[in-house]
C-alpha atoms as a PDB file:
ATOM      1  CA  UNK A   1     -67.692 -57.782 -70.828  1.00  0.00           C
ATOM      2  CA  UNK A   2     -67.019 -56.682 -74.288  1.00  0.00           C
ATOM      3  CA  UNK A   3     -68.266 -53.103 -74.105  1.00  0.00           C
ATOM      4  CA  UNK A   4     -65.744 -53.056 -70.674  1.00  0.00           C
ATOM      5  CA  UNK A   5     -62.998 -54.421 -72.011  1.00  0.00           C
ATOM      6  CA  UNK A   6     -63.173 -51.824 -74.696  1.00  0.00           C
ATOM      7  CA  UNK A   7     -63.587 -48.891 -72.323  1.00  0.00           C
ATOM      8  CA  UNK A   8     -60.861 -49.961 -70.437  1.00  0.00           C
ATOM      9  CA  UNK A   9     -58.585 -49.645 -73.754  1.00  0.00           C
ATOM     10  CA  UNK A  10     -60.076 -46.069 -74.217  1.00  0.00           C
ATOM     11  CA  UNK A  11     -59.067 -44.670 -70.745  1.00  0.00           C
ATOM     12  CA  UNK A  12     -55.250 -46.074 -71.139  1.00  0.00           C
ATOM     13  CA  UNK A  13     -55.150 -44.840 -75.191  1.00  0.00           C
ATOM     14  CA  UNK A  14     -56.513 -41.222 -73.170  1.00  0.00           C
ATOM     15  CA  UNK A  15     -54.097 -41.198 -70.499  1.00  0.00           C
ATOM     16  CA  UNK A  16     -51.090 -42.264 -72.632  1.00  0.00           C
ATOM     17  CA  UNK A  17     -51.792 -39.649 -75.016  1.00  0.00           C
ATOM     18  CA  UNK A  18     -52.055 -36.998 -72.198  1.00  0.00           C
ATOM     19  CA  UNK A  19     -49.519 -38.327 -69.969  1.00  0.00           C
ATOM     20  CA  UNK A  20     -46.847 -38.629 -72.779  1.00  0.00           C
ATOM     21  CA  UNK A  21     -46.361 -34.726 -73.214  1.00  0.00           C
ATOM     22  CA  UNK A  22     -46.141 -34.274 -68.996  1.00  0.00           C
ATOM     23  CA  UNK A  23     -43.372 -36.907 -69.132  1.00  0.00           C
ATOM     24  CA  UNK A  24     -41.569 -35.257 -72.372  1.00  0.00           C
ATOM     25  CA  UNK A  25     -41.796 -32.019 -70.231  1.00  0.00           C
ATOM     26  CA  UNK A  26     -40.809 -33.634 -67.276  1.00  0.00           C
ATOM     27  CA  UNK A  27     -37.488 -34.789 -68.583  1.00  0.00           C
ATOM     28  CA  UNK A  28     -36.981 -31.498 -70.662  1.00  0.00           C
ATOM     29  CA  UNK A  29     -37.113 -29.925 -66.796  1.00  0.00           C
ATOM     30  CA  UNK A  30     -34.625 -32.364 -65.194  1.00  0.00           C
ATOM     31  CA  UNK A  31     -32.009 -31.184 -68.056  1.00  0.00           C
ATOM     32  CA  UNK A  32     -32.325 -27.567 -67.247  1.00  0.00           C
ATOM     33  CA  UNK A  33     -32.234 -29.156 -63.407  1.00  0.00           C
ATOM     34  CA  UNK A  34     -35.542 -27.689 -61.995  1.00  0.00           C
ATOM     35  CA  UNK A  35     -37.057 -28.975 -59.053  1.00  0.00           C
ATOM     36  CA  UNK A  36     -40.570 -30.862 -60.181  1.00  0.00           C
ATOM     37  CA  UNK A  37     -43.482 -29.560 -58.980  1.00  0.00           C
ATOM     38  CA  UNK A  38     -44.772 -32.326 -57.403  1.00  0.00           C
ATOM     39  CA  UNK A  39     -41.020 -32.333 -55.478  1.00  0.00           C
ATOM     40  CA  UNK A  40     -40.904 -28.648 -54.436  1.00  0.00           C
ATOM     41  CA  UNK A  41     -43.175 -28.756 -51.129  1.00  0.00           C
ATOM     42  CA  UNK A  42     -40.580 -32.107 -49.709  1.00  0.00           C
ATOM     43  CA  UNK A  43     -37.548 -29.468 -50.968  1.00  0.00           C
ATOM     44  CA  UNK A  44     -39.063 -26.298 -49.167  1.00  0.00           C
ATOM     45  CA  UNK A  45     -39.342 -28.180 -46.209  1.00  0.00           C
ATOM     46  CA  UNK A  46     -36.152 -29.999 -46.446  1.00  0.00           C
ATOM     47  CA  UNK A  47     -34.540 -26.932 -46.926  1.00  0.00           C
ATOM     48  CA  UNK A  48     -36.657 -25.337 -44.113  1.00  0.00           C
ATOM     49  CA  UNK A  49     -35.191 -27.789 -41.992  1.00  0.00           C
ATOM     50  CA  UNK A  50     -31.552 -27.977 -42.992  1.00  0.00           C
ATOM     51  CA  UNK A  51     -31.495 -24.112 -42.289  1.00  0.00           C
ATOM     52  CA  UNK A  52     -32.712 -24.191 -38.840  1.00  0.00           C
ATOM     53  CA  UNK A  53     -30.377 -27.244 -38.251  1.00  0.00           C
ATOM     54  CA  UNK A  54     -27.212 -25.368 -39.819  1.00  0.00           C
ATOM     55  CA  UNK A  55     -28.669 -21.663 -37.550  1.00  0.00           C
ATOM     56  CA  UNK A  56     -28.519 -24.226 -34.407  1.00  0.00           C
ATOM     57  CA  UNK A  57     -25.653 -25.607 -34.853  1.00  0.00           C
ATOM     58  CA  UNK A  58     -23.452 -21.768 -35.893  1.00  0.00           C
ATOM     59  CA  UNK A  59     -25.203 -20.754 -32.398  1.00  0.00           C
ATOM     60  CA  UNK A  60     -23.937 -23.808 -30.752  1.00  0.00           C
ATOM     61  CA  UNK A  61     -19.998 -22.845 -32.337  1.00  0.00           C
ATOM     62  CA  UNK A  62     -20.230 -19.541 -31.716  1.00  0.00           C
ATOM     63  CA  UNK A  63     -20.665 -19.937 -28.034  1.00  0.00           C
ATOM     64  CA  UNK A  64     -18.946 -22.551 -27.865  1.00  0.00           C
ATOM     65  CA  UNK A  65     -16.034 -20.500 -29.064  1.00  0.00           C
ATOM     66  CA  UNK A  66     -17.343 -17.381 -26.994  1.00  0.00           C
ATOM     67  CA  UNK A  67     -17.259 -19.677 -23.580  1.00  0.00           C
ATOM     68  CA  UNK A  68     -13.390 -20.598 -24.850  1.00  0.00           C
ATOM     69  CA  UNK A  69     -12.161 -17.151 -25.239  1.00  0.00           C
ATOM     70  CA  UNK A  70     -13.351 -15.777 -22.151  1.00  0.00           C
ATOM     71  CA  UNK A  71     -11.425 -18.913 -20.430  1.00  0.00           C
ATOM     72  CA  UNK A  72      -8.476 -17.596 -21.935  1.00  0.00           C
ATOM     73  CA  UNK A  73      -9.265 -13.936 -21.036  1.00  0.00           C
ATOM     74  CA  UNK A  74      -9.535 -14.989 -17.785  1.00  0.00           C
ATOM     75  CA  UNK A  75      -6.546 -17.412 -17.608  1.00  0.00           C
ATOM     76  CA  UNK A  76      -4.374 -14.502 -19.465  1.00  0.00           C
ATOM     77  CA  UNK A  77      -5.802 -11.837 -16.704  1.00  0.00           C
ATOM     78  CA  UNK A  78      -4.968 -14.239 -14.173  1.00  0.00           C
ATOM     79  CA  UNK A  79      -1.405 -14.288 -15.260  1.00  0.00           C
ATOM     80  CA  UNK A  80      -1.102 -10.692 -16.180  1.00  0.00           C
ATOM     81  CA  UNK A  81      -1.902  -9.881 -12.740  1.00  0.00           C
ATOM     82  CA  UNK A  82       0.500 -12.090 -11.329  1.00  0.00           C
ATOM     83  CA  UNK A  83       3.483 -10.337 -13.439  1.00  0.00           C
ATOM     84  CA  UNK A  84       1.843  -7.391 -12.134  1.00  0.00           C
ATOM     85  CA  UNK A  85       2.113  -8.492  -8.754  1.00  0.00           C
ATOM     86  CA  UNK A  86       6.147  -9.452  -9.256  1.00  0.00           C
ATOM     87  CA  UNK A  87       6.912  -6.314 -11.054  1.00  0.00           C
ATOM     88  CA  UNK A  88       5.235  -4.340  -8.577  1.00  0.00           C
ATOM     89  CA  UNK A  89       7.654  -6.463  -5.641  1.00  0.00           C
ATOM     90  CA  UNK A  90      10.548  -6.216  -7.874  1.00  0.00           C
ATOM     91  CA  UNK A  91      10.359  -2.034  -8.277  1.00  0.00           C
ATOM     92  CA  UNK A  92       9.622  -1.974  -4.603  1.00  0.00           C
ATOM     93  CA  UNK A  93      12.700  -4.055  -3.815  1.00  0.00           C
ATOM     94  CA  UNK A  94      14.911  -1.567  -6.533  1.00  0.00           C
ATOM     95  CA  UNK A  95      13.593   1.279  -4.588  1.00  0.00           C
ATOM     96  CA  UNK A  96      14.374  -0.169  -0.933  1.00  0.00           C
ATOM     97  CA  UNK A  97      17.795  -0.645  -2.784  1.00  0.00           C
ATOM     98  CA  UNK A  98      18.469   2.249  -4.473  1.00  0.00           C
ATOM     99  CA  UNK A  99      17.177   4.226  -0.984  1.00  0.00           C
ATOM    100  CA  UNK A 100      19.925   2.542   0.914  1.00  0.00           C
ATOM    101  CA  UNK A 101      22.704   2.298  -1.557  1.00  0.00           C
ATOM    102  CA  UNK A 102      22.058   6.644  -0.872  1.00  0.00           C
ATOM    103  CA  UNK A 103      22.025   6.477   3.295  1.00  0.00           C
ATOM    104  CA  UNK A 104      24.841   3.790   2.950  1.00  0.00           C
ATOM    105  CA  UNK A 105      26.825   6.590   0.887  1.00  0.00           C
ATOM    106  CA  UNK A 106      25.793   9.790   2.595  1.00  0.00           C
ATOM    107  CA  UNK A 107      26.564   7.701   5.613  1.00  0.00           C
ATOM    108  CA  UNK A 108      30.661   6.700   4.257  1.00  0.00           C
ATOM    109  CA  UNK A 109      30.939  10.342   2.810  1.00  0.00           C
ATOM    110  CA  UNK A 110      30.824  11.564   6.234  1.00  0.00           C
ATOM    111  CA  UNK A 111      32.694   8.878   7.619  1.00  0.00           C
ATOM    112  CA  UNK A 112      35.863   9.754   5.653  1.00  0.00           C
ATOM    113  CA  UNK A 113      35.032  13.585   6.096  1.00  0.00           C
ATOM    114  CA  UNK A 114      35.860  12.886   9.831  1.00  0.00           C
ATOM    115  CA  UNK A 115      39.022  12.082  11.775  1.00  0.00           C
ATOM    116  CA  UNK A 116      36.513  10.704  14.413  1.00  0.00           C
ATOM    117  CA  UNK A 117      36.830   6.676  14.813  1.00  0.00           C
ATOM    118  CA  UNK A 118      33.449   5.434  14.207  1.00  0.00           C
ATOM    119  CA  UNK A 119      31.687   2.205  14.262  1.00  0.00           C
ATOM    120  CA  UNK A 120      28.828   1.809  11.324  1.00  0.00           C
ATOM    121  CA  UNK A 121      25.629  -0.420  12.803  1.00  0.00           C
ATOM    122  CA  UNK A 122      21.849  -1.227  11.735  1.00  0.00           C
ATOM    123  CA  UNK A 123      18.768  -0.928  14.093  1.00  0.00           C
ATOM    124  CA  UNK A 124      17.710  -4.547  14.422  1.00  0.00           C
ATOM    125  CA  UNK A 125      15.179  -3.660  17.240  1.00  0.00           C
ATOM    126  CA  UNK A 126      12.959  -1.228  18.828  1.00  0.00           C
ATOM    127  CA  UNK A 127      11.239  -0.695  22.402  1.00  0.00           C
ATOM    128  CA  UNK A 128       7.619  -1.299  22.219  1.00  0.00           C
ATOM    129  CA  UNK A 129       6.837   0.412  25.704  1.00  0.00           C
ATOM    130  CA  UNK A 130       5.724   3.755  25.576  1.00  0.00           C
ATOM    131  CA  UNK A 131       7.255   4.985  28.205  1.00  0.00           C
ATOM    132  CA  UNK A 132      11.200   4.087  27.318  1.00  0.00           C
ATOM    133  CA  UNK A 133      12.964   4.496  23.964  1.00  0.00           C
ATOM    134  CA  UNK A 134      15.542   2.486  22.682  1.00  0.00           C
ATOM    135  CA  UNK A 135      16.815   0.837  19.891  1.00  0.00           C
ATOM    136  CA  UNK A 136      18.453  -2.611  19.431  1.00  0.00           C
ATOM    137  CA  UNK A 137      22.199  -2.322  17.037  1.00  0.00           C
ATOM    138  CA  UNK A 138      23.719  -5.404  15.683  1.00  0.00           C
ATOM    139  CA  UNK A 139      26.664  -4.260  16.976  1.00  0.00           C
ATOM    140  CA  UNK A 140      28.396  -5.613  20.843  1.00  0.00           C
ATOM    141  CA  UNK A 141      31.065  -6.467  22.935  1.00  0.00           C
ATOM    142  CA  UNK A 142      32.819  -8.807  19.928  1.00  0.00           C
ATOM    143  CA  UNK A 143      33.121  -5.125  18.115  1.00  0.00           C
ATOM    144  CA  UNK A 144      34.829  -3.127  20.442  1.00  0.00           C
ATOM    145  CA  UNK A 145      30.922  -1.728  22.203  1.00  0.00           C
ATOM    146  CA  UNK A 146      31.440  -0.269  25.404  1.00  0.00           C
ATOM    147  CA  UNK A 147      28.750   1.540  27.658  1.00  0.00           C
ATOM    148  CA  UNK A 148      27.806   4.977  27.270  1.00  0.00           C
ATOM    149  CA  UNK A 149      29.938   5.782  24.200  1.00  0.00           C
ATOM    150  CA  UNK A 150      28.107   7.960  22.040  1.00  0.00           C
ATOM    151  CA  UNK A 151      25.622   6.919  19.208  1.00  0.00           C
ATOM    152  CA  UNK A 152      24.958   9.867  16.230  1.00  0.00           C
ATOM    153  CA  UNK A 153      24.128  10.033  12.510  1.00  0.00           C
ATOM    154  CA  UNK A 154      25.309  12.560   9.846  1.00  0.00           C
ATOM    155  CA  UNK A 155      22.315  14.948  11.190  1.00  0.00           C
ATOM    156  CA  UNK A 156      22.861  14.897  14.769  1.00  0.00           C
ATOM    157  CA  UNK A 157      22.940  13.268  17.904  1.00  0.00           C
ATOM    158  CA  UNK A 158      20.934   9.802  18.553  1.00  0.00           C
ATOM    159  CA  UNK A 159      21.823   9.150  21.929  1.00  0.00           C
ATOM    160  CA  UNK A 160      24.366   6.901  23.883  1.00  0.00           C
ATOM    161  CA  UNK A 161      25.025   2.536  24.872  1.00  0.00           C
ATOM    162  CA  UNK A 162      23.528   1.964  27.596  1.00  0.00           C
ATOM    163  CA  UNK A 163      23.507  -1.706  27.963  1.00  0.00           C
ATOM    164  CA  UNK A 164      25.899  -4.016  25.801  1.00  0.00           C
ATOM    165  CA  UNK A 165      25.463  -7.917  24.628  1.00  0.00           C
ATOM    166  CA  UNK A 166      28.625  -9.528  23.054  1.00  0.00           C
ATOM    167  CA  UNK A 167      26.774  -9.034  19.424  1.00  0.00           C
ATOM    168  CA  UNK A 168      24.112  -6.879  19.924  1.00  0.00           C
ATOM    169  CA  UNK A 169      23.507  -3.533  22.226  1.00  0.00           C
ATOM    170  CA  UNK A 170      20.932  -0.811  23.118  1.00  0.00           C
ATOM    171  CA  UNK A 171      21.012   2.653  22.274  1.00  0.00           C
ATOM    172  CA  UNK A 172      19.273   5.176  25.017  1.00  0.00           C
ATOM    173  CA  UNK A 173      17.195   7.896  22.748  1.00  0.00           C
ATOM    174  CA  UNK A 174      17.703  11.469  23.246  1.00  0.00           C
ATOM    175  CA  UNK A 175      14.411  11.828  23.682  1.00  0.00           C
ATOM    176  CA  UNK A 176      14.232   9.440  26.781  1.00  0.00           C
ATOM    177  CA  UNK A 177      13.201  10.726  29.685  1.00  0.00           C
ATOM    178  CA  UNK A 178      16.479   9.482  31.431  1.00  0.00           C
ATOM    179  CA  UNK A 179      18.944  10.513  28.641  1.00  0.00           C
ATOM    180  CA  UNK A 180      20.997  13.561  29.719  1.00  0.00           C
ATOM    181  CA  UNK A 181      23.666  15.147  27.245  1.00  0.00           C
ATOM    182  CA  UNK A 182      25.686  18.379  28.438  1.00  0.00           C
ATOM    183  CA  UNK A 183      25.174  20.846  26.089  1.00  0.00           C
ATOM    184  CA  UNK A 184      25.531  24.738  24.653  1.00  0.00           C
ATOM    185  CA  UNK A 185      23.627  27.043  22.947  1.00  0.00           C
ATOM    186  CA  UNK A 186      25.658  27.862  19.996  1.00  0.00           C
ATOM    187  CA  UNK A 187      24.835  31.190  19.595  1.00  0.00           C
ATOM    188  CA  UNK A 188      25.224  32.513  22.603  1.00  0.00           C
ATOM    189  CA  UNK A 189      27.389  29.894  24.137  1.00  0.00           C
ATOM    190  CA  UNK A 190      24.429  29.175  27.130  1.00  0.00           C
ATOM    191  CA  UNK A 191      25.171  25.944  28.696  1.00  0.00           C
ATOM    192  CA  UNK A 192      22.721  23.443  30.189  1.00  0.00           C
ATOM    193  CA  UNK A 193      21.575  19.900  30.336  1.00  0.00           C
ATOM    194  CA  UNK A 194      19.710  18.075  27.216  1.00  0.00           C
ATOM    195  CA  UNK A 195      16.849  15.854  29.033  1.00  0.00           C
ATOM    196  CA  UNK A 196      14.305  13.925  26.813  1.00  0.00           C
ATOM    197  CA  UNK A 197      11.232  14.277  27.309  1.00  0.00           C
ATOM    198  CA  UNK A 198       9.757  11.567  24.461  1.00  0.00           C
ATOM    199  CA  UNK A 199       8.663  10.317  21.778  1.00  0.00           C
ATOM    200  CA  UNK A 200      10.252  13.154  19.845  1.00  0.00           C
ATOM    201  CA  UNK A 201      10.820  16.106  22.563  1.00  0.00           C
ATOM    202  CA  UNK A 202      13.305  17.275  24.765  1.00  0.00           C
ATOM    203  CA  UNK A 203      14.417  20.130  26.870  1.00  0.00           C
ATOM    204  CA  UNK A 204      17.238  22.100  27.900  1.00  0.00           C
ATOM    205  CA  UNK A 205      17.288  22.826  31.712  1.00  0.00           C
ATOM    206  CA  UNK A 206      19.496  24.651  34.312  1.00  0.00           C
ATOM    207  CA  UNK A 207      19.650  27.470  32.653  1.00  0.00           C
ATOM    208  CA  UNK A 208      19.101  30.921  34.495  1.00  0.00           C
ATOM    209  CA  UNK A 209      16.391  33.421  33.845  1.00  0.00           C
ATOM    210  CA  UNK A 210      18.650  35.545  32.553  1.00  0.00           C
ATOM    211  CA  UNK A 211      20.565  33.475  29.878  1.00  0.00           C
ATOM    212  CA  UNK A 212      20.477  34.166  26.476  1.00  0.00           C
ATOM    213  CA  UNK A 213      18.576  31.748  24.510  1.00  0.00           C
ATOM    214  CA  UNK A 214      15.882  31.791  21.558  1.00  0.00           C
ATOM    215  CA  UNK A 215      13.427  30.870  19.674  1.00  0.00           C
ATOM    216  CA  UNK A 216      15.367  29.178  16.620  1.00  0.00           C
ATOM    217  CA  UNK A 217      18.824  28.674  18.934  1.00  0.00           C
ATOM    218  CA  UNK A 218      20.838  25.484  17.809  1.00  0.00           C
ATOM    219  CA  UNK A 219      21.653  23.534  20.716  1.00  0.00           C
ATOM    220  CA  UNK A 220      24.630  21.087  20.201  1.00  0.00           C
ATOM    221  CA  UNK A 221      26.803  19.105  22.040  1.00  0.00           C
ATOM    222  CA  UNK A 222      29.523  20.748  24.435  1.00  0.00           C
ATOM    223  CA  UNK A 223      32.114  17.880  24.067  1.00  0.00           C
ATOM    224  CA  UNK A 224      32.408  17.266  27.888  1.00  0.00           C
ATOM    225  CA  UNK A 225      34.339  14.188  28.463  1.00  0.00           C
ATOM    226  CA  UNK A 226      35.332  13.535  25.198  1.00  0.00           C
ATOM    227  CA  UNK A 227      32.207  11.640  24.634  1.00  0.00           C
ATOM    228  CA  UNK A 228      30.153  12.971  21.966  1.00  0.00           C
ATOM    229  CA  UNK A 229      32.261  15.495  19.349  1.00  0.00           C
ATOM    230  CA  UNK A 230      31.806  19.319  19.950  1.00  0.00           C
ATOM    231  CA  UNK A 231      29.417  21.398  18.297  1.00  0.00           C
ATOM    232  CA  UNK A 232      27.221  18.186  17.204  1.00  0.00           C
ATOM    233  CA  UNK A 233      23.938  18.983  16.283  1.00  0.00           C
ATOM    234  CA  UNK A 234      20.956  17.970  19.338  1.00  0.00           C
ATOM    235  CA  UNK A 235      17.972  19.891  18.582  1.00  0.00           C
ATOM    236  CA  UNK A 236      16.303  23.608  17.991  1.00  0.00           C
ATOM    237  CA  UNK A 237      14.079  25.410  20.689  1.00  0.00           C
ATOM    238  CA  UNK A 238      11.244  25.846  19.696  1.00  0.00           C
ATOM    239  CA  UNK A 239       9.853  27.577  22.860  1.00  0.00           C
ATOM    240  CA  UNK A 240      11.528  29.737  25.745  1.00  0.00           C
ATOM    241  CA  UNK A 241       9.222  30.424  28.851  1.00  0.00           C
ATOM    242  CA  UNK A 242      10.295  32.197  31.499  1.00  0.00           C
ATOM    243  CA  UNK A 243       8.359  32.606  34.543  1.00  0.00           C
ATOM    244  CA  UNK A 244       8.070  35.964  36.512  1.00  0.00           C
ATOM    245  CA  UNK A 245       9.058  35.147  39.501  1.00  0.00           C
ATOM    246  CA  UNK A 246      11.660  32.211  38.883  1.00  0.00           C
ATOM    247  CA  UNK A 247      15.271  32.138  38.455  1.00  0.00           C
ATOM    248  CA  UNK A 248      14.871  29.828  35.412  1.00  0.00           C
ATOM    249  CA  UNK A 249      13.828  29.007  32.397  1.00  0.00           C
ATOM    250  CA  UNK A 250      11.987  26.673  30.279  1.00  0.00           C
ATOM    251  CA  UNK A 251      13.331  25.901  26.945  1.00  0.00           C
ATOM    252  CA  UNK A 252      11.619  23.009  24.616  1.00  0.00           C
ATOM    253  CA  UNK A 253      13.552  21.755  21.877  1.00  0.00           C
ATOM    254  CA  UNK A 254      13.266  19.687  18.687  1.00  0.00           C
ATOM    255  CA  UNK A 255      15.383  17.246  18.077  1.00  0.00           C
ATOM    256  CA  UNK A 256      17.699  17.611  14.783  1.00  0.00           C
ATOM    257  CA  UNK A 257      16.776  13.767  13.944  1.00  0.00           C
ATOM    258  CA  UNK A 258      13.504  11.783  13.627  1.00  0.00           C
ATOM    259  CA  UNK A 259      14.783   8.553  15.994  1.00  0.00           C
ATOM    260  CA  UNK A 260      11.704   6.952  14.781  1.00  0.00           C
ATOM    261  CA  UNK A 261      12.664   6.125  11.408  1.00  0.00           C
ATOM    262  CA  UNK A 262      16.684   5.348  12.425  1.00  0.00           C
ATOM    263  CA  UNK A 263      17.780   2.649  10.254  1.00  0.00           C
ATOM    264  CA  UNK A 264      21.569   3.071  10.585  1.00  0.00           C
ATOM    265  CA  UNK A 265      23.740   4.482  12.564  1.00  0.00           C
ATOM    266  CA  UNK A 266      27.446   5.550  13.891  1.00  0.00           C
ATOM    267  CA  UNK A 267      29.169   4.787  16.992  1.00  0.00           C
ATOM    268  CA  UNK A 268      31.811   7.113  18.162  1.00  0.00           C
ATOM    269  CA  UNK A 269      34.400   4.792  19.532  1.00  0.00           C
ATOM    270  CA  UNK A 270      36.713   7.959  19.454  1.00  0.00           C
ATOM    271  CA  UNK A 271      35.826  11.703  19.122  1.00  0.00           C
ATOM    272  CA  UNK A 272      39.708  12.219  18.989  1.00  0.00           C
ATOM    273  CA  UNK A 273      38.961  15.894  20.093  1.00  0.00           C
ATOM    274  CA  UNK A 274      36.712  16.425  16.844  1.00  0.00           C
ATOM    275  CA  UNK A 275      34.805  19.963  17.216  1.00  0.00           C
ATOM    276  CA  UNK A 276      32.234  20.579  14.952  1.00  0.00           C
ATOM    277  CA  UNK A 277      31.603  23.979  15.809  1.00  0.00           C
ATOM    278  CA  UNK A 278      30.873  26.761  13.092  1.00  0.00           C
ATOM    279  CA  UNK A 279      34.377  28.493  12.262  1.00  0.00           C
ATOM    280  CA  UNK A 280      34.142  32.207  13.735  1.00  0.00           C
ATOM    281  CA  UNK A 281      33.348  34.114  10.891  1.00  0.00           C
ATOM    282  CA  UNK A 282      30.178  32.022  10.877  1.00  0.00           C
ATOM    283  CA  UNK A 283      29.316  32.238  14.200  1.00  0.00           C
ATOM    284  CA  UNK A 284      29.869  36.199  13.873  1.00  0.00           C
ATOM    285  CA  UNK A 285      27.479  36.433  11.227  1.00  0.00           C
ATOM    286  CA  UNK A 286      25.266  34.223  13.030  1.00  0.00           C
ATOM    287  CA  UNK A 287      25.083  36.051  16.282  1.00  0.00           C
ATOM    288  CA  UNK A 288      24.766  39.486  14.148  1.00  0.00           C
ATOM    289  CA  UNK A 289      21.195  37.764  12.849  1.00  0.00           C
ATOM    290  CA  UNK A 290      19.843  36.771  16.291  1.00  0.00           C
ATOM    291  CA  UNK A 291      20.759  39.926  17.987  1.00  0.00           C
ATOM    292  CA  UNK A 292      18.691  41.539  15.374  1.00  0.00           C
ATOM    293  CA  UNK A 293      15.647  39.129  15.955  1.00  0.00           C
ATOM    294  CA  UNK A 294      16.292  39.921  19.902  1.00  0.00           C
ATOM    295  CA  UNK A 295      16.083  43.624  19.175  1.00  0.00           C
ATOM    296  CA  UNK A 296      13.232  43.404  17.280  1.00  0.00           C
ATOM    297  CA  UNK A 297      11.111  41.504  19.507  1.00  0.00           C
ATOM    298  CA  UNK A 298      11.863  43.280  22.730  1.00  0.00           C
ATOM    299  CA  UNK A 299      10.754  46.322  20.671  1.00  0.00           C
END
């Protein structure tokens, strides 16, 4: 028991005298604050850990904040469009304006150019069957409408009331296969009959074989009855055809406006004797041309 005891003494006098030194460096390493060795596997992994944890969670923030910001792309697309939208309505609506503010003008310029008495109406209405044209005014009875009193625009003839309604009334096309306007060549001062033919033809009949009309003519109104003005525009022919034999001639015209896309338009409540007609210098000069075109093609 003795000889244990002492042995027992030996190994703490051994391991004091080599532990003392490891603790003295020990502590002279925690002032200088270095990780232990014993310590530094727990702090690699520790640290291992905390970097994959702090990698996760930047991912996690970074779509997070990703996801966000396309949200408010797409909410800030969403309303860029719709401003898009409005502007584009608004600068359509300007246009429409702006468009009419220029018919409305043209439209009074050559109402005060005119001693005629004329009634200003819109189209409110159109005939949808192909085989009759029309067009519905928002203009009747109330305001002084009266069958067949002439309808016309600043570039020609439209066509005539043919049926009235205390506030509204229909307008007969030119181009209707029963609208008939008595008419002259202006050139050559051939007269005939204006028949539509539709949906944006007509043709001047009763004319003989030998009368003087071509290619190029302007055919206007002759002011017969005091319904339309004289010398209004109706159309240009655009074909003469005269058959060997016959005693007439057929003459196809164009008509001097596009009823199709009417919007406004005048009604002559008076002509008061208006004549439109080119002065006679003009009409001179004009016949001078057309002989020359005649001469030249019979050559």
């Amino acid at each position: 028991m003795n000889l244990f005891s002492l042995d027992i003494r030996k190994f703490f006098l051994v391991l004091g005298i080599v532990g003392l030194p490891l603790l003295v460096a020990n502590l002279q390493n925690d002032t200088v604050d270095e990780t232990p060795w014993y310590a530094r596997p727990f702090t690699f992994l520790a640290g291992t850990v905390q970097n994959a944890f702090s990698s996760f969670s930047s991912g996690i923030r970074g779509t997070t904040a990703m996801y966000l910001n396309l949200i408010d792309v797409k909410v800030n697309n969403r309303l860029l469009s719709k401003e898009n939208t409005e502007l584009r309505a608004q600068l359509g609506a300007l246009t429409e304006l702006k468009m009419e503010n220029e018919r409305l003008t043209h439209l009074l310029s050559f109402k005060k150019s005119t001693k005629m008495e004329l009634l200003a109406a819109k189209v409110v209405g159109r005939d949808l069957l192909a085989d009759h044209h029309s067009v519905t005014i928002n203009r009747g009875t109330n305001h002084g409408i009266k069958r067949n009193m002439a309808a016309i625009t600043t570039g020609g003839v439209v066509g005539y009331i043919f049926r009235t309604e205390p506030l509204t009334s229909q307008i007969l096309l030119l181009v209707d296969r029963y609208a008939v306007i008595d008419s002259i060549v202006q050139r050559s001062r051939e007269r005939g009959i204006v028949e539509g033919r539709g949906p944006d033809s007509c043709r001047l009949r009763y004319l003989n074989r030998s009368d003087d009309v071509l290619v190029g003519d302007l055919v206007v109104t002759s002011g017969l009855y005091n319904i339309f003005p004289k010398g209004f525009p109706i159309g240009t022919v655009t074909s003469v055809a005269k058959s060997r034999y016959g005693m007439t001639q057929e003459v196809e015209l164009k008509p001097s406006i596009n009823a199709s896309i009417l919007e406004e338009v005048f009604i002559v409540i008076n002509s008061k004797d208006e004549d439109f007609s080119p002065k006679e210098e003009d009409g001179k000069a004009a016949n001078s041309e057309k002989e020359k075109e005649k001469g030249s093609s019979e050559t």
